[in-house]
N, C-alpha and C. Protein backbone atom coordinates (compact mmCIF):
# COMPACT_ATOMS: atom_id res chain seq x y z
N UNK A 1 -24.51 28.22 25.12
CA UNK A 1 -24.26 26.81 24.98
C UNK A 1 -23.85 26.25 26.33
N UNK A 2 -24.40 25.29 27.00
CA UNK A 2 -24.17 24.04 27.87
C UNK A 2 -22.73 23.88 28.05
N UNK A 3 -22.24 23.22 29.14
CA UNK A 3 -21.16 22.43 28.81
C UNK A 3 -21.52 20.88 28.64
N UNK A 4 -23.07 20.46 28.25
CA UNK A 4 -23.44 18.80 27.85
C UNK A 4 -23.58 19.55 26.24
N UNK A 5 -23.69 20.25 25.75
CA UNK A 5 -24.32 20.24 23.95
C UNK A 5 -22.69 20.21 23.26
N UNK A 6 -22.53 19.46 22.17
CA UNK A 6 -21.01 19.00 21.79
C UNK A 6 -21.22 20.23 21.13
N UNK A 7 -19.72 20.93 20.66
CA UNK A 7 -19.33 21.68 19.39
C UNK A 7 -19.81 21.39 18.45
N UNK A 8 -20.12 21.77 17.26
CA UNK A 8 -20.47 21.10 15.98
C UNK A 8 -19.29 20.31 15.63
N UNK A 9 -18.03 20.57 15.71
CA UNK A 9 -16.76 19.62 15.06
C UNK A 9 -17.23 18.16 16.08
N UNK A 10 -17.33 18.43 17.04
CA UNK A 10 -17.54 17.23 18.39
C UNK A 10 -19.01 16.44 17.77
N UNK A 11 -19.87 17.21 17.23
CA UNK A 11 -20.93 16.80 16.94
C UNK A 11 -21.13 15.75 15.29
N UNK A 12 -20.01 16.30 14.59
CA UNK A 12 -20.15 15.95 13.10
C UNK A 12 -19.66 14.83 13.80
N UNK A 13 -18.34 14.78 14.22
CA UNK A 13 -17.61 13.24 14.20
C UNK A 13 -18.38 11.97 15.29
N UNK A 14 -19.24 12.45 16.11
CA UNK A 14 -20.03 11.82 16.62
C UNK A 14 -21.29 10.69 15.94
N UNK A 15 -21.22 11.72 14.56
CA UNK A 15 -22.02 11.05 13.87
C UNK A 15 -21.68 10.97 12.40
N UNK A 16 -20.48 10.52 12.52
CA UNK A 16 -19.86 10.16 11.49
C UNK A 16 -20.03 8.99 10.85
N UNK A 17 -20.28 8.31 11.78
CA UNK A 17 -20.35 6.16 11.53
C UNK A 17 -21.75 6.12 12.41
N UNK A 18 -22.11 4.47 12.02
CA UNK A 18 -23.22 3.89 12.75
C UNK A 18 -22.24 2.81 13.10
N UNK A 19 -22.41 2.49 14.31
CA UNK A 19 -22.10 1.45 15.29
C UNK A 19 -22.91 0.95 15.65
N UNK A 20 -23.51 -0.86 15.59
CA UNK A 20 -24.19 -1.46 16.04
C UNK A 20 -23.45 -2.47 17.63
N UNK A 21 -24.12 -3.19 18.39
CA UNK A 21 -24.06 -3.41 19.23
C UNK A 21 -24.82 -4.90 19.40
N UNK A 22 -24.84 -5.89 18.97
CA UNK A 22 -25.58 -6.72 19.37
C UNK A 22 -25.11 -8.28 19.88
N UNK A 23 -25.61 -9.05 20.39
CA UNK A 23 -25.17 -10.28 20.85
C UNK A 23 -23.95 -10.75 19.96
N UNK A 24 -23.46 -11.01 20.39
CA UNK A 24 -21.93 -11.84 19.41
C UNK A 24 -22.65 -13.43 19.41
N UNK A 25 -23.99 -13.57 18.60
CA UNK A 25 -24.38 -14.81 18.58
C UNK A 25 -24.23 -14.98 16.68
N UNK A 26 -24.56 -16.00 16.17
CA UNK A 26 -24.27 -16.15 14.52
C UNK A 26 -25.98 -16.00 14.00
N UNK A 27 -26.63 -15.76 15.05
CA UNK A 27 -27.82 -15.50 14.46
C UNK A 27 -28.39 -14.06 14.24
N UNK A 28 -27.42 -13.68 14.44
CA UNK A 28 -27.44 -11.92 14.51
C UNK A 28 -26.92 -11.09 13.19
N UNK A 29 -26.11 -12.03 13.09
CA UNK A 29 -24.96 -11.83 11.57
C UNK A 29 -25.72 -11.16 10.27
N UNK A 30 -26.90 -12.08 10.10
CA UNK A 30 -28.18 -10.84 8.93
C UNK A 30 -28.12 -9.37 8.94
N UNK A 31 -28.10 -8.88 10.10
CA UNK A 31 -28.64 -7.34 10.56
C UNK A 31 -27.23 -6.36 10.34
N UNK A 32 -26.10 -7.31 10.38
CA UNK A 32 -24.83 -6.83 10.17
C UNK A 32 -24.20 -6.54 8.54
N UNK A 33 -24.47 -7.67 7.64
CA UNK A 33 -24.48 -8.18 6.55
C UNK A 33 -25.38 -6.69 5.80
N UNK A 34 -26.63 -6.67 6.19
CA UNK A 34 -27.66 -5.57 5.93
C UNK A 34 -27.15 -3.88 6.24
N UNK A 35 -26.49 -3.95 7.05
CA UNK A 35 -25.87 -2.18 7.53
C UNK A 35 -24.52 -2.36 6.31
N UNK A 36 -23.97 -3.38 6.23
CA UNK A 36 -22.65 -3.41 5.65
C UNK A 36 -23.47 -2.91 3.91
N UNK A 37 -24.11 -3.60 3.37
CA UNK A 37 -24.73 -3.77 1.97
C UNK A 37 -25.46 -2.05 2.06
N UNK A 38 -25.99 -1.45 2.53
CA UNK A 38 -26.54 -0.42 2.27
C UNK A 38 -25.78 0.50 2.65
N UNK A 39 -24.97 0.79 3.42
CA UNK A 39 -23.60 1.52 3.51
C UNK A 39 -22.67 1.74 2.36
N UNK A 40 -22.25 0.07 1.71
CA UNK A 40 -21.98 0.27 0.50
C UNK A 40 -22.65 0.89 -0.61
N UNK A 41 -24.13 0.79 -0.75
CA UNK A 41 -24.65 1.14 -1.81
C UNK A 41 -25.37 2.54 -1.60
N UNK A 42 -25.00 2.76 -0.90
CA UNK A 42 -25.25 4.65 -0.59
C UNK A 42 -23.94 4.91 -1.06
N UNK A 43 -22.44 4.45 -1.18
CA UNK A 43 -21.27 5.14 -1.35
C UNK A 43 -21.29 4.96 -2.95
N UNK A 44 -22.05 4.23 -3.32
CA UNK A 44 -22.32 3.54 -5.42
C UNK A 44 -21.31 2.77 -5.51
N UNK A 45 -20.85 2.02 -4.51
CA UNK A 45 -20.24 0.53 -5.00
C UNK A 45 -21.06 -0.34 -5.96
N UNK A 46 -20.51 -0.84 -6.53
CA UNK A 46 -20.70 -1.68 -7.86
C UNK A 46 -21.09 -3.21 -6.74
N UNK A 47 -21.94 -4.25 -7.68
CA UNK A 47 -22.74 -5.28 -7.15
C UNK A 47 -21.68 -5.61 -6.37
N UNK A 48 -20.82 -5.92 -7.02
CA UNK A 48 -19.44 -7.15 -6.71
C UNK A 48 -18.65 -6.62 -5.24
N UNK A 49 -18.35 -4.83 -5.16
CA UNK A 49 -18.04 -4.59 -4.23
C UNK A 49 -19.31 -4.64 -3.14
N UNK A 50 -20.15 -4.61 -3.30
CA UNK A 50 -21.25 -4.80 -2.38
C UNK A 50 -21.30 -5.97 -1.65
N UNK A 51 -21.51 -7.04 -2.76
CA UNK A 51 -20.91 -8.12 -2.26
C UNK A 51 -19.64 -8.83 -1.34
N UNK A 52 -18.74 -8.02 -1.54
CA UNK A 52 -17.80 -8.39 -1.23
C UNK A 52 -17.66 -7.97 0.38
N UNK A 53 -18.38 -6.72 0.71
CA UNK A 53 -18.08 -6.05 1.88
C UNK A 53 -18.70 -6.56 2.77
N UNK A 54 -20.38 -7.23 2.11
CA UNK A 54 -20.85 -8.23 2.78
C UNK A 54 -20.17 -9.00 3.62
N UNK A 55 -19.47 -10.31 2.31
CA UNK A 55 -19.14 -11.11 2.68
C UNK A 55 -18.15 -10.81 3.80
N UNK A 56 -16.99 -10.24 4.14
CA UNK A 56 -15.89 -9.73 4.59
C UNK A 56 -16.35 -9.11 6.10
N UNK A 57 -17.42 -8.59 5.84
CA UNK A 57 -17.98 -8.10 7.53
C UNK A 57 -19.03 -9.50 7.91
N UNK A 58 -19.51 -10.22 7.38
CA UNK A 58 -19.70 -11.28 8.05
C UNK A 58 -18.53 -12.29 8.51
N UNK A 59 -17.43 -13.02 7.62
CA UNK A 59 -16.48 -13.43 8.09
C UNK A 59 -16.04 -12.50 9.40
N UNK A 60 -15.62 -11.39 9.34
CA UNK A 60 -14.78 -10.47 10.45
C UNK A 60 -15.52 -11.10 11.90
N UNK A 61 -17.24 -10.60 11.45
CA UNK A 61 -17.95 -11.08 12.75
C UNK A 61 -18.02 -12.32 12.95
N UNK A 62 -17.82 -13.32 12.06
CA UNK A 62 -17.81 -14.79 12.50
C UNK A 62 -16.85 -15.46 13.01
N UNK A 63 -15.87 -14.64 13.13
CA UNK A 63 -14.13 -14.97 13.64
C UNK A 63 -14.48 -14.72 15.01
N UNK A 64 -14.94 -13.29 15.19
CA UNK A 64 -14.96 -12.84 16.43
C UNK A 64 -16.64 -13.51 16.95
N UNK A 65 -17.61 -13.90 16.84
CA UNK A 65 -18.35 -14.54 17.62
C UNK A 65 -17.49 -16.25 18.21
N UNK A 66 -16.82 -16.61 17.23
CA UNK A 66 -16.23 -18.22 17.66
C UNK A 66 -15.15 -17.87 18.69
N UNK A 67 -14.98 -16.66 19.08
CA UNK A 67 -13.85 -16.39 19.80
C UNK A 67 -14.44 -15.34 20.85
N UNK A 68 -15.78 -15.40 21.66
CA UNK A 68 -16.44 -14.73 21.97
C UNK A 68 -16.26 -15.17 23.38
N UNK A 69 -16.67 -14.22 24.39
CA UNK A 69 -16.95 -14.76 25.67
C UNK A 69 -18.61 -15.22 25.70
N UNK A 70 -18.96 -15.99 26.96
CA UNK A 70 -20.08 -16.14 26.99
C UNK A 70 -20.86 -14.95 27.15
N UNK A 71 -22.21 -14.67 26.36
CA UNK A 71 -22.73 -13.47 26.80
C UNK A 71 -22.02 -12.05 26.29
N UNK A 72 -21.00 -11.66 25.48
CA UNK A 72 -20.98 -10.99 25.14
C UNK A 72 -21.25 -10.28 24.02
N UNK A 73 -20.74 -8.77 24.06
CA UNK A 73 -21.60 -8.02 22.97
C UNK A 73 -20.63 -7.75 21.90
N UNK A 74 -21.13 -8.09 20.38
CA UNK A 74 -20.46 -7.55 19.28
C UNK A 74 -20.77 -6.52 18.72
N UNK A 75 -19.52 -5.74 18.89
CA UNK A 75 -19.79 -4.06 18.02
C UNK A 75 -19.12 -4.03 16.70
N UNK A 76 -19.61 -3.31 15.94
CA UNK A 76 -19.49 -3.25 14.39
C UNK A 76 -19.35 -2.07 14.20
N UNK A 77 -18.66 -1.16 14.12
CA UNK A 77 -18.50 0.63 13.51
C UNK A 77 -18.55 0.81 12.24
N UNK A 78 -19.56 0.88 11.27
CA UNK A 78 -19.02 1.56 10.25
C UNK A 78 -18.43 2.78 9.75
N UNK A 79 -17.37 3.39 9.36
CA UNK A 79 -17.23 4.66 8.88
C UNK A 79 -17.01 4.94 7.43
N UNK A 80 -17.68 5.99 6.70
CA UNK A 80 -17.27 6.36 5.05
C UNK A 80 -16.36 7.29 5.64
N UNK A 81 -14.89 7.47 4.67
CA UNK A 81 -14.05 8.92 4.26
C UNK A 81 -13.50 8.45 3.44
N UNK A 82 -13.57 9.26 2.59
CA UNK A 82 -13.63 9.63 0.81
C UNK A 82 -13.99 8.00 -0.10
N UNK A 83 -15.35 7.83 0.85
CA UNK A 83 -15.86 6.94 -0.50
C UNK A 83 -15.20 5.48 0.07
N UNK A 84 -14.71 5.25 0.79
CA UNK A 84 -13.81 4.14 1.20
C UNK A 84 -14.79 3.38 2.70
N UNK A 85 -15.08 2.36 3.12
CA UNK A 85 -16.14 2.14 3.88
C UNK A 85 -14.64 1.55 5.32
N UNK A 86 -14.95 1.71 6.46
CA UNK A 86 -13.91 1.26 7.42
C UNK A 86 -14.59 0.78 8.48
N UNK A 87 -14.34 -0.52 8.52
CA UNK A 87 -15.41 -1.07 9.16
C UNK A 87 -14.29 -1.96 10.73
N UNK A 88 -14.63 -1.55 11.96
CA UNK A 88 -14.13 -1.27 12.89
C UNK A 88 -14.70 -2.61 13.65
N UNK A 89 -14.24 -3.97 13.82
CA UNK A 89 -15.33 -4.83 14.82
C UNK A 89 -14.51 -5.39 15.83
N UNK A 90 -15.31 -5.58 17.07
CA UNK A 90 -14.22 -6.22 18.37
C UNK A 90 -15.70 -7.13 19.57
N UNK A 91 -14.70 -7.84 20.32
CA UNK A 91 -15.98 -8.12 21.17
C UNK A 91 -14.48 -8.84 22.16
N UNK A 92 -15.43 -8.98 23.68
CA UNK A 92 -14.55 -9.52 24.48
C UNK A 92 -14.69 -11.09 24.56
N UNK A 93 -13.29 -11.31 24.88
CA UNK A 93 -13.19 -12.78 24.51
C UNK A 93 -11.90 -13.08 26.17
N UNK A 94 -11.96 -14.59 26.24
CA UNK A 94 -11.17 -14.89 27.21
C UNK A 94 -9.90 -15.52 26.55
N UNK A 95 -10.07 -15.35 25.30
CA UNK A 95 -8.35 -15.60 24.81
C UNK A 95 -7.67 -14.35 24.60
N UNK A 96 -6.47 -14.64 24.77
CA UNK A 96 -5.52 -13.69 24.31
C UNK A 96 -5.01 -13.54 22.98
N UNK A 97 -5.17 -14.61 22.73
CA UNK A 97 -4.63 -14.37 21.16
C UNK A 97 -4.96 -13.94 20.18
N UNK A 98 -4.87 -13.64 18.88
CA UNK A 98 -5.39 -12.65 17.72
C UNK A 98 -6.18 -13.95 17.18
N UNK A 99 -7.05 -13.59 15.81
CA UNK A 99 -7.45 -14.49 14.57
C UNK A 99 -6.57 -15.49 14.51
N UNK A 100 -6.72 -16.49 14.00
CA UNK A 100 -5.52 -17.10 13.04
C UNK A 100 -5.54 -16.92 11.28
N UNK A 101 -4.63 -16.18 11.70
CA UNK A 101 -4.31 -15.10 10.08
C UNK A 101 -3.68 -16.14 8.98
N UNK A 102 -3.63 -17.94 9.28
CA UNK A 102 -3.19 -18.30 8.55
C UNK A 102 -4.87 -19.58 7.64
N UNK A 103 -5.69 -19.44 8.75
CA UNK A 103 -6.79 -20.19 8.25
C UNK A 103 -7.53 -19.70 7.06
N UNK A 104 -8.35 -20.38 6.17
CA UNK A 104 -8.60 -20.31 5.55
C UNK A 104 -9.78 -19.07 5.28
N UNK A 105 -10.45 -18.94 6.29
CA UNK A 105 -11.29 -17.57 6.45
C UNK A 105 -10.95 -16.39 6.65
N UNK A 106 -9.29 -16.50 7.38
CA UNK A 106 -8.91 -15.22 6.70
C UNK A 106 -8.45 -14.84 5.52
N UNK A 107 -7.63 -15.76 5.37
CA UNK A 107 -7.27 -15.27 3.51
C UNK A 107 -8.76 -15.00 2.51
N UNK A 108 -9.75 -15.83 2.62
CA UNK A 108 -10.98 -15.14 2.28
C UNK A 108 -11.17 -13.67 2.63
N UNK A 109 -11.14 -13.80 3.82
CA UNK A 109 -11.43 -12.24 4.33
C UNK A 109 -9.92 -11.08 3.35
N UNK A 110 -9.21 -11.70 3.74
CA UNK A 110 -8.25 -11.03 3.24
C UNK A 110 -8.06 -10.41 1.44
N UNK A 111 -9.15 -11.58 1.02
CA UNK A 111 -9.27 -11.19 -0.55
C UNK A 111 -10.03 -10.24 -0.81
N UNK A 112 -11.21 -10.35 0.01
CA UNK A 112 -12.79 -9.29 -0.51
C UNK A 112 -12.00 -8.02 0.13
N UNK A 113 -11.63 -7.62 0.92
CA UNK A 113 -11.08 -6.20 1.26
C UNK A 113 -9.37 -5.87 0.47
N UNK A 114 -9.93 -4.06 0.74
CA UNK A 114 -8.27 -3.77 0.58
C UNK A 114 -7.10 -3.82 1.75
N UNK A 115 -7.29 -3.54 2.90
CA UNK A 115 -7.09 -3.83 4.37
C UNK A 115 -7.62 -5.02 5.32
N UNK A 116 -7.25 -5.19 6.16
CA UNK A 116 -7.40 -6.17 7.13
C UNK A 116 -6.69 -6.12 8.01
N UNK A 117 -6.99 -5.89 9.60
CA UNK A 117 -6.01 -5.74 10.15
C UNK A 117 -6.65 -6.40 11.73
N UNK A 118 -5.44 -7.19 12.65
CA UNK A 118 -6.13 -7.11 13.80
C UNK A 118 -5.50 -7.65 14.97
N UNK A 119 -5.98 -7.20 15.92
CA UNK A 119 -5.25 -7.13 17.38
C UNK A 119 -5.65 -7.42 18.76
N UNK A 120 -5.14 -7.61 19.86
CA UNK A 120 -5.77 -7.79 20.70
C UNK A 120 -5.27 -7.21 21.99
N UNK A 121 -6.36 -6.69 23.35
CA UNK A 121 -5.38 -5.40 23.96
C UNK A 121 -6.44 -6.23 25.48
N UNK A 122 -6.00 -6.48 26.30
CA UNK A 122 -6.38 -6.75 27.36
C UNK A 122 -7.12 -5.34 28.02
N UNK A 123 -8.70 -5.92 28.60
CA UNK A 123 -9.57 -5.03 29.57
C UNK A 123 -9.02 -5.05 30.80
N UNK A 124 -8.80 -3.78 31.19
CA UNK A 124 -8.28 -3.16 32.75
C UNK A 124 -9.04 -3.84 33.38
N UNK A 125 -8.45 -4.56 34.47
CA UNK A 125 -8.54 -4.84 35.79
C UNK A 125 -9.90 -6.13 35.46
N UNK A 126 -9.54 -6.84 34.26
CA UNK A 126 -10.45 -7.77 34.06
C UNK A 126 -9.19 -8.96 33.55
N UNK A 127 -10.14 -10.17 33.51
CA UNK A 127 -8.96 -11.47 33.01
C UNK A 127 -9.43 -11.41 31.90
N UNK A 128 -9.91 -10.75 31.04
CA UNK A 128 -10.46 -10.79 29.62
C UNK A 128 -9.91 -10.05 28.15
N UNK A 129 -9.83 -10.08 26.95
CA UNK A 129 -9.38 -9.23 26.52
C UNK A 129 -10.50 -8.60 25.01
N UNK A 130 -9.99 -7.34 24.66
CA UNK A 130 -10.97 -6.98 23.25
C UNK A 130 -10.21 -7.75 22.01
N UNK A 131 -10.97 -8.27 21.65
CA UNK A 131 -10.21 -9.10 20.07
C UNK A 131 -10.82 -7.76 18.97
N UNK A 132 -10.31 -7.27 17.91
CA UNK A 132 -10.52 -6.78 16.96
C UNK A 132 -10.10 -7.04 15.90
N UNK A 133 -11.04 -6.61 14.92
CA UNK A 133 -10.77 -7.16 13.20
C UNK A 133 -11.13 -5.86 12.95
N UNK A 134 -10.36 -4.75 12.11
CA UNK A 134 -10.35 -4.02 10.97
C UNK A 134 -10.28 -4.25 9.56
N UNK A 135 -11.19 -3.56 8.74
CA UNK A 135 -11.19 -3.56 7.70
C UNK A 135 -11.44 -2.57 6.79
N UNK A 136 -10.98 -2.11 5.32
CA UNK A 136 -11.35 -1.61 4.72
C UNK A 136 -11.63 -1.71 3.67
N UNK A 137 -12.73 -1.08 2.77
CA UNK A 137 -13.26 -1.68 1.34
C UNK A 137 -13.58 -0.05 0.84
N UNK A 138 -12.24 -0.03 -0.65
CA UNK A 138 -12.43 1.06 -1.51
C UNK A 138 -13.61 1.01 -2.46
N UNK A 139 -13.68 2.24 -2.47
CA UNK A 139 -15.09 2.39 -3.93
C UNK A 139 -13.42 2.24 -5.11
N UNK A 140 -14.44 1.63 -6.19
CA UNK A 140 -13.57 1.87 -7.11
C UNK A 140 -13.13 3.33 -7.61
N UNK A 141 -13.88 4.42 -7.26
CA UNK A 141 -13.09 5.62 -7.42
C UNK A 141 -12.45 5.94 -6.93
N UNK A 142 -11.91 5.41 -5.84
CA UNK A 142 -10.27 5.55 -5.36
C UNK A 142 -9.37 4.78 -5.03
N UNK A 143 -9.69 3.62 -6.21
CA UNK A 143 -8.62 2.97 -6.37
C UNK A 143 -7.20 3.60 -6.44
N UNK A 144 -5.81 3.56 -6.66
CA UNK A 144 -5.00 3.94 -7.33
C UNK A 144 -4.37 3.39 -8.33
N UNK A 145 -4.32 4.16 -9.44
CA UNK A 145 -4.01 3.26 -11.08
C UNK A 145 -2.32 3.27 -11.07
């Protein structure tokens, strides 16, 4: 073995999630909406959660495109563990500040998921910073009763 070929442990978690990458424009938002919906329905979420994860990763990305720098790129991570979808999004922006967690699109957002979370961490040796929105959406089999 190389020292470029990963371990298999290095290798599984490498390809654990699909991460997309594309313009932080609102015309892009379809292709996102589409990874989110078949992600869910490979895990056998029910319509409604399907729906919902939709909706919730488009809001996430529509927060963060209105809060976008010019020209930059929006990444989307999806990850499954145990049936639970964790959906990871950020893009660089020239504000510092987070979402506003009190507008009305987040409390939307805040309904369709079980999590929501988000932050913002300034790029080294740039005037810019990463805005991020986390989220997570349970299968109903692991809810807790």
């Amino acid at each position: 073995m190389s020292h470029t070929e990963p371990h298999s442990g290095e290798l599984d978690n490498a390809l654990s999630g699909v991460e997309l990458r594309i313009a932080a424009d609102p015309t892009q938002l379809s292709v996102v909406r589409a990874v989110a919906a078949d992600i869910a329905m490979r895990q056998d979420f029910d319509l409604d959660s399907i729906e919902d994860l939709k909706l919730a990763v488009d809001e996430a990305c529509s927060t963060l495109i209105s809060l976008a720098s010019k020209g930059a790129v929006l990444s989307a991570r999806f990850v499954v563990a145990d049936g639970d979808v964790q959906v990871s999004t950020q893009v660089v922006s020239e504000r510092a500040a987070p979402p506003d967690r009190d507008s009305f699109g987040w409390r939307v957002l805040s309904a369709l998921v079980d999590s929501v979370t988000t932050w913002v961490a300034p790029k080294s040796g740039e005037e810019s910073y990463e805005v991020h929105i986390d989220l997570v959406k349970r299968s109903l089999g692991t809810v807790d009763a």
